[in-house]
PDB file of N, CA and C in Angstrom:
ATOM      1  N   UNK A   1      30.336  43.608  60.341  1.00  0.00           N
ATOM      2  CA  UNK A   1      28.936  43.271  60.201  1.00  0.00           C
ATOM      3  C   UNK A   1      28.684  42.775  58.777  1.00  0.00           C
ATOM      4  N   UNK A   2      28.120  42.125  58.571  1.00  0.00           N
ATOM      5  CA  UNK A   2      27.559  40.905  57.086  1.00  0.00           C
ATOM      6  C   UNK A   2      25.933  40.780  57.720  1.00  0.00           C
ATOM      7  N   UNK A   3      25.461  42.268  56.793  1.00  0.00           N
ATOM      8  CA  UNK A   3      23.564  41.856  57.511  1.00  0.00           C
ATOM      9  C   UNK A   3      23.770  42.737  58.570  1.00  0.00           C
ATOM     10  N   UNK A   4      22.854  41.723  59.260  1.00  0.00           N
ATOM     11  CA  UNK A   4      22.708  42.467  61.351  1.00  0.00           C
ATOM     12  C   UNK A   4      23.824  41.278  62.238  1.00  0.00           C
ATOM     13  N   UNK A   5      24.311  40.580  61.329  1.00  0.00           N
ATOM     14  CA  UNK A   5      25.668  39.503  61.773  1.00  0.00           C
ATOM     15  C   UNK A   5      26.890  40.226  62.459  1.00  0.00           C
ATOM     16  N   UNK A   6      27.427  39.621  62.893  1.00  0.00           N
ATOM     17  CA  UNK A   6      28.543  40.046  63.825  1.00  0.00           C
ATOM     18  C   UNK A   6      29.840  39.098  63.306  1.00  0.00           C
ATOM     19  N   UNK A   7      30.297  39.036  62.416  1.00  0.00           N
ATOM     20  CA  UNK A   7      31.522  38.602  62.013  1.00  0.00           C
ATOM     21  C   UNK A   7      33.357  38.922  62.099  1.00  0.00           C
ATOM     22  N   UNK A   8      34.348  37.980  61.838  1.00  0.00           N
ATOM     23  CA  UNK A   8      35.227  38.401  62.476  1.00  0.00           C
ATOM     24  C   UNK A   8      36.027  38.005  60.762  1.00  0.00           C
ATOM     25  N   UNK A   9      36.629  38.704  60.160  1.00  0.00           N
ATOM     26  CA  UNK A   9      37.602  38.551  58.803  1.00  0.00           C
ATOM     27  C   UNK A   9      38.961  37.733  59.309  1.00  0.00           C
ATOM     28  N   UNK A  10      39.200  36.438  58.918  1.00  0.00           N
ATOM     29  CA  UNK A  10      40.778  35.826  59.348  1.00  0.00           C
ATOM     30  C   UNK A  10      41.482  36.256  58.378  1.00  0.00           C
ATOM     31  N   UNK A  11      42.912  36.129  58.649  1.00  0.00           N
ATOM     32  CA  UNK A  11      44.053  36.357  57.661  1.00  0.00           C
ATOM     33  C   UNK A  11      43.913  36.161  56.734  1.00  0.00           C
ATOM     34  N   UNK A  12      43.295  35.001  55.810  1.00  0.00           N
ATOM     35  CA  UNK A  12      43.466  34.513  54.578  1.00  0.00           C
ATOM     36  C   UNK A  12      42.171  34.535  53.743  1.00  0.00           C
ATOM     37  N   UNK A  13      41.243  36.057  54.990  1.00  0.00           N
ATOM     38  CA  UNK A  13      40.344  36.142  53.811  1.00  0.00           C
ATOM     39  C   UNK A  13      38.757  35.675  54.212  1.00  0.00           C
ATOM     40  N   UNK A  14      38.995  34.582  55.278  1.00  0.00           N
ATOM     41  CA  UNK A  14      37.449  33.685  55.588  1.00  0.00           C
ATOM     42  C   UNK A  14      36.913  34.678  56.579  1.00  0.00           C
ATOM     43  N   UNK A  15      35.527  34.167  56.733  1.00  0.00           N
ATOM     44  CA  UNK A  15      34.803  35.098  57.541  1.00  0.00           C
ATOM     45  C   UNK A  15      34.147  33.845  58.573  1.00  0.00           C
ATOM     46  N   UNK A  16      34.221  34.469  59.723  1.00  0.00           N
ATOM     47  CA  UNK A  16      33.652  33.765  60.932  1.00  0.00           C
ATOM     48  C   UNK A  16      32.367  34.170  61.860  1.00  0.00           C
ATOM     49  N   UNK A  17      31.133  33.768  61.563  1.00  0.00           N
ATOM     50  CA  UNK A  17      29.972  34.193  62.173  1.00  0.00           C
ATOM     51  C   UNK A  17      30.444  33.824  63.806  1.00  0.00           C
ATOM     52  N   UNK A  18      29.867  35.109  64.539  1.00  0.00           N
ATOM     53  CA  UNK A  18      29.846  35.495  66.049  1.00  0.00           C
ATOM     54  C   UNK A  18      28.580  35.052  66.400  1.00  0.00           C
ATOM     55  N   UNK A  19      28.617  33.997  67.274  1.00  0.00           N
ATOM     56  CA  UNK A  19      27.308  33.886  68.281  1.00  0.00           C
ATOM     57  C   UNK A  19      27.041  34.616  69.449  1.00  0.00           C
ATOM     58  N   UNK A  20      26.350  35.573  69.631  1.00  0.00           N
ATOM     59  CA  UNK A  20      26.206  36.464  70.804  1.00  0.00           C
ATOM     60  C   UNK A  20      26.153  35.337  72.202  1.00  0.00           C
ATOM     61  N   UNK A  21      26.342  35.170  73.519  1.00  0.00           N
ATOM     62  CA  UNK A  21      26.333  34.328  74.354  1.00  0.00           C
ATOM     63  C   UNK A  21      25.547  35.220  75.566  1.00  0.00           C
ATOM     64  N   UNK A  22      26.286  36.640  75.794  1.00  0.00           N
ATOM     65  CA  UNK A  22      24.991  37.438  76.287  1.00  0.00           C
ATOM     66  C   UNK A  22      25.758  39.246  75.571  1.00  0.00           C
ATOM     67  N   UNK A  23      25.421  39.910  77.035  1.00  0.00           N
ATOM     68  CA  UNK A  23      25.415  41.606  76.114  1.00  0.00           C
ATOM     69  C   UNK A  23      27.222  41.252  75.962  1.00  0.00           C
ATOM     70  N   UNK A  24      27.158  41.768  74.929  1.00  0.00           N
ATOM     71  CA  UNK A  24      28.861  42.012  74.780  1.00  0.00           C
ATOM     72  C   UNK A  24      29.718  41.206  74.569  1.00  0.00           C
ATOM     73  N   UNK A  25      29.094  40.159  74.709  1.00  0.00           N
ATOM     74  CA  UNK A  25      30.251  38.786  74.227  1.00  0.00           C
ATOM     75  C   UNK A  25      29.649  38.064  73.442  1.00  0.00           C
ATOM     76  N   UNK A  26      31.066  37.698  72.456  1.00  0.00           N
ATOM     77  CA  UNK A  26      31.034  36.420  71.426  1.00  0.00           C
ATOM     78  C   UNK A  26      31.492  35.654  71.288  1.00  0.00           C
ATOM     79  N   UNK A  27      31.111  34.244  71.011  1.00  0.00           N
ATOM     80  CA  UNK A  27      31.791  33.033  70.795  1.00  0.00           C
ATOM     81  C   UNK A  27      32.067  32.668  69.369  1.00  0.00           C
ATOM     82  N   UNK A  28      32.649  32.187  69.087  1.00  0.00           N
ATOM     83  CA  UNK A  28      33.393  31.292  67.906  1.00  0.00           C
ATOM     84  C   UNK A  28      34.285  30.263  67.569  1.00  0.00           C
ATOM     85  N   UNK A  29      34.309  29.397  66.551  1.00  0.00           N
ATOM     86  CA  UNK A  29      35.491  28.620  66.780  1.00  0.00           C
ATOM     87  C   UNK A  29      36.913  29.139  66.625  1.00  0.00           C
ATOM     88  N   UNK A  30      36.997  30.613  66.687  1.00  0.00           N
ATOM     89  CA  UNK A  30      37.894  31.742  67.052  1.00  0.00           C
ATOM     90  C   UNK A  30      38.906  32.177  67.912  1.00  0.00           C
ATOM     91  N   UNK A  31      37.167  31.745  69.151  1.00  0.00           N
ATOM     92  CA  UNK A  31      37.855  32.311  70.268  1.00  0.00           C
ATOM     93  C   UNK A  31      36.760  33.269  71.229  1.00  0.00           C
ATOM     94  N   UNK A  32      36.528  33.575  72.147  1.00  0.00           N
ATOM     95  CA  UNK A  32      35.515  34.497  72.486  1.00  0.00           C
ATOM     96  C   UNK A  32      36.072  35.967  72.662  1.00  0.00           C
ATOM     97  N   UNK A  33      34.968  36.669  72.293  1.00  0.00           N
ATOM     98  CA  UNK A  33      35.117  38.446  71.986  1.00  0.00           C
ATOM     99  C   UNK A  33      34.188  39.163  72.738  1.00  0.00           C
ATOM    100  N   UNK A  34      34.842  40.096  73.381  1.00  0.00           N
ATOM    101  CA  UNK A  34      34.061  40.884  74.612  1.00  0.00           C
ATOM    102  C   UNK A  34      34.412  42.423  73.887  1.00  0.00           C
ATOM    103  N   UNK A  35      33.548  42.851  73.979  1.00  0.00           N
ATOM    104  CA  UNK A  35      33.500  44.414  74.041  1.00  0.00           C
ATOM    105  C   UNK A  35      33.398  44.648  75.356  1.00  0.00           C
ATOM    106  N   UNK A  36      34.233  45.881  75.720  1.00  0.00           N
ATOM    107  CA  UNK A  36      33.986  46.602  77.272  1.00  0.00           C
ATOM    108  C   UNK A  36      33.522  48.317  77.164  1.00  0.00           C
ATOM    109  N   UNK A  37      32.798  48.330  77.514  1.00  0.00           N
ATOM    110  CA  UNK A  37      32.245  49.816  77.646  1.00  0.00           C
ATOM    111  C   UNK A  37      32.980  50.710  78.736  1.00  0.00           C
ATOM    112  N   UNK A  38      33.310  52.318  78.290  1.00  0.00           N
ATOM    113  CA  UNK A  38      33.534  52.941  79.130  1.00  0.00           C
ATOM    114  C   UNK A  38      32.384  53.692  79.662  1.00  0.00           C
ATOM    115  N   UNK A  39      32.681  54.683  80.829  1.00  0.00           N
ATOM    116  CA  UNK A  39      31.514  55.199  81.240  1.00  0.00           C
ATOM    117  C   UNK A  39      30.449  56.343  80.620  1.00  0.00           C
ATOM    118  N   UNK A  40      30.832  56.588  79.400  1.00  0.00           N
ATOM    119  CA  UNK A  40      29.812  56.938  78.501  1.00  0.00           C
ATOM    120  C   UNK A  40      28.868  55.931  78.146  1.00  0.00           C
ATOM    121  N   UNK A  41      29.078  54.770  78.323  1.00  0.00           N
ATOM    122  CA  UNK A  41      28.423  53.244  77.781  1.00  0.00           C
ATOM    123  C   UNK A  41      29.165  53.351  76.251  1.00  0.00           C
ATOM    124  N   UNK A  42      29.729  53.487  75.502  1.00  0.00           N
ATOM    125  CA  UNK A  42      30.195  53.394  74.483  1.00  0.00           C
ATOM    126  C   UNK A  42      31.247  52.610  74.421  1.00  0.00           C
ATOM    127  N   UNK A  43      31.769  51.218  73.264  1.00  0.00           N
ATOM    128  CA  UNK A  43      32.596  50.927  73.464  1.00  0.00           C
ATOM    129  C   UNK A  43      33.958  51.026  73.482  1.00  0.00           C
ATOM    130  N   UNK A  44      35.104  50.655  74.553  1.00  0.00           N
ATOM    131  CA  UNK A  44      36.036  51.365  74.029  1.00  0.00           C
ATOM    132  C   UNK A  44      37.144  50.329  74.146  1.00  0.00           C
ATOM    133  N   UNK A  45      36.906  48.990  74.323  1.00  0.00           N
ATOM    134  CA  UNK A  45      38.233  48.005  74.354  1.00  0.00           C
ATOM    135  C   UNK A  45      37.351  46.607  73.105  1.00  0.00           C
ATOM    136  N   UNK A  46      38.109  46.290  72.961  1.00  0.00           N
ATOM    137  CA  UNK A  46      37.662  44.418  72.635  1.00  0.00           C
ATOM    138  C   UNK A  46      38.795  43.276  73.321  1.00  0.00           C
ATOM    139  N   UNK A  47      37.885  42.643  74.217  1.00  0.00           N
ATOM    140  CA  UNK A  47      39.323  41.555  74.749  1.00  0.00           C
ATOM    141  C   UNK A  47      38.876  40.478  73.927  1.00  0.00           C
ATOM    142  N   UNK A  48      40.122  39.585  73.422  1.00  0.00           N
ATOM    143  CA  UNK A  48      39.776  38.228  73.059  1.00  0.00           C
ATOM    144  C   UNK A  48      40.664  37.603  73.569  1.00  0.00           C
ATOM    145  N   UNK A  49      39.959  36.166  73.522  1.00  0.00           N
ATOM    146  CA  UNK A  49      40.819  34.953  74.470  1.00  0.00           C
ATOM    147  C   UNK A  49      40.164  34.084  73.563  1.00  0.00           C
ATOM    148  N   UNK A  50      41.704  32.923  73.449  1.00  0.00           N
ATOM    149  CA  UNK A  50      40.838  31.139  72.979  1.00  0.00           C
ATOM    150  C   UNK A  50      42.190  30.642  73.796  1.00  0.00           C
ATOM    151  N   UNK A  51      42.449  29.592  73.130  1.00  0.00           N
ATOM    152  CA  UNK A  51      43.141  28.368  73.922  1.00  0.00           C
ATOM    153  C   UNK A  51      44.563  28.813  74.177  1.00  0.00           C
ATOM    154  N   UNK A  52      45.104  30.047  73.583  1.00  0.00           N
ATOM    155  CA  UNK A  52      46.517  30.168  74.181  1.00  0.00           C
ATOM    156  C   UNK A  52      47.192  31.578  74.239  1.00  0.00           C
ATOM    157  N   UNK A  53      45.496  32.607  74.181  1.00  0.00           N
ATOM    158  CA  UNK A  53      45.919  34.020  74.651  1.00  0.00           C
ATOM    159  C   UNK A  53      44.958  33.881  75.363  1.00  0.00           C
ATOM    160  N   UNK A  54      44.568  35.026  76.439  1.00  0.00           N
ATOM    161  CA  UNK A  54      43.811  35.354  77.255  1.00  0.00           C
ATOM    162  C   UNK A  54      43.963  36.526  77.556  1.00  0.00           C
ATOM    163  N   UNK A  55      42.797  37.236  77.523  1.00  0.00           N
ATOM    164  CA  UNK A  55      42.019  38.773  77.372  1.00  0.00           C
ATOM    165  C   UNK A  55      43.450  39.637  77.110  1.00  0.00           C
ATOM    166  N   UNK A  56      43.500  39.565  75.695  1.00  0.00           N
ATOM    167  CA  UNK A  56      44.216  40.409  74.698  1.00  0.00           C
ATOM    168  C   UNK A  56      43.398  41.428  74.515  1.00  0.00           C
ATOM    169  N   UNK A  57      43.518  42.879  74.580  1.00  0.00           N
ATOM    170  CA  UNK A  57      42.933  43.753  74.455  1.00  0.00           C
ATOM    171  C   UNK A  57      43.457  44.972  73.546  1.00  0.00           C
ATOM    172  N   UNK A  58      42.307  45.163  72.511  1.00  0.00           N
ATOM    173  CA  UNK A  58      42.854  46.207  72.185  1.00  0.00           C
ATOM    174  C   UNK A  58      41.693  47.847  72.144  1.00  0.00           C
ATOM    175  N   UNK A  59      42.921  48.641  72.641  1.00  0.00           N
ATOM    176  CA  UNK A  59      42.003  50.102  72.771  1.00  0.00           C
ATOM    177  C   UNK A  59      41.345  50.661  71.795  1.00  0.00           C
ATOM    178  N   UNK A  60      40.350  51.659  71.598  1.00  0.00           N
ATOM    179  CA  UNK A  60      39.553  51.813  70.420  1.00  0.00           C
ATOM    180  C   UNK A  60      40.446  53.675  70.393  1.00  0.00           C
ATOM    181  N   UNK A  61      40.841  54.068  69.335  1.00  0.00           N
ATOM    182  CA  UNK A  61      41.596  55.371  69.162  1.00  0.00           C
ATOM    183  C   UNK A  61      40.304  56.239  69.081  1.00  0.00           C
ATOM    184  N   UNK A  62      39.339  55.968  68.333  1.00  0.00           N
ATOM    185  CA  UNK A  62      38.734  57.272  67.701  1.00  0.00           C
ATOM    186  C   UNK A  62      37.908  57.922  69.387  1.00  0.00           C
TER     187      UNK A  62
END
């Protein structure tokens, strides 16, 4: 978060503003980012996909 922004940090440092598209997903020239809720409603995955992964997911530990 940068503000009430939704940003994503790349490797070398740059920062990439998230456009919300609806609940839970984001677009970017990134790639799009989904949060998935478990049944607490809390989140507990993020999948991302762009042009040559698709719904890479990773689990949330805490």
């Amino acid at each position: 978060m940068t503000g009430n922004r939704l940003v994503v940090k790349e490797r070398y440092g740059e920062r990439i503003l998230l456009k919300q598209v609806y609940r839970d997903a984001f677009t970017s020239r990134a790639g799009v980012f989904r949060f998935i809720r478990g049944e607490a409603g809390r989140v507990s995955q993020m999948s991302t996909s762009s042009s040559r992964v698709w719904d890479l997911r990773f689990q949330r530990r805490r």
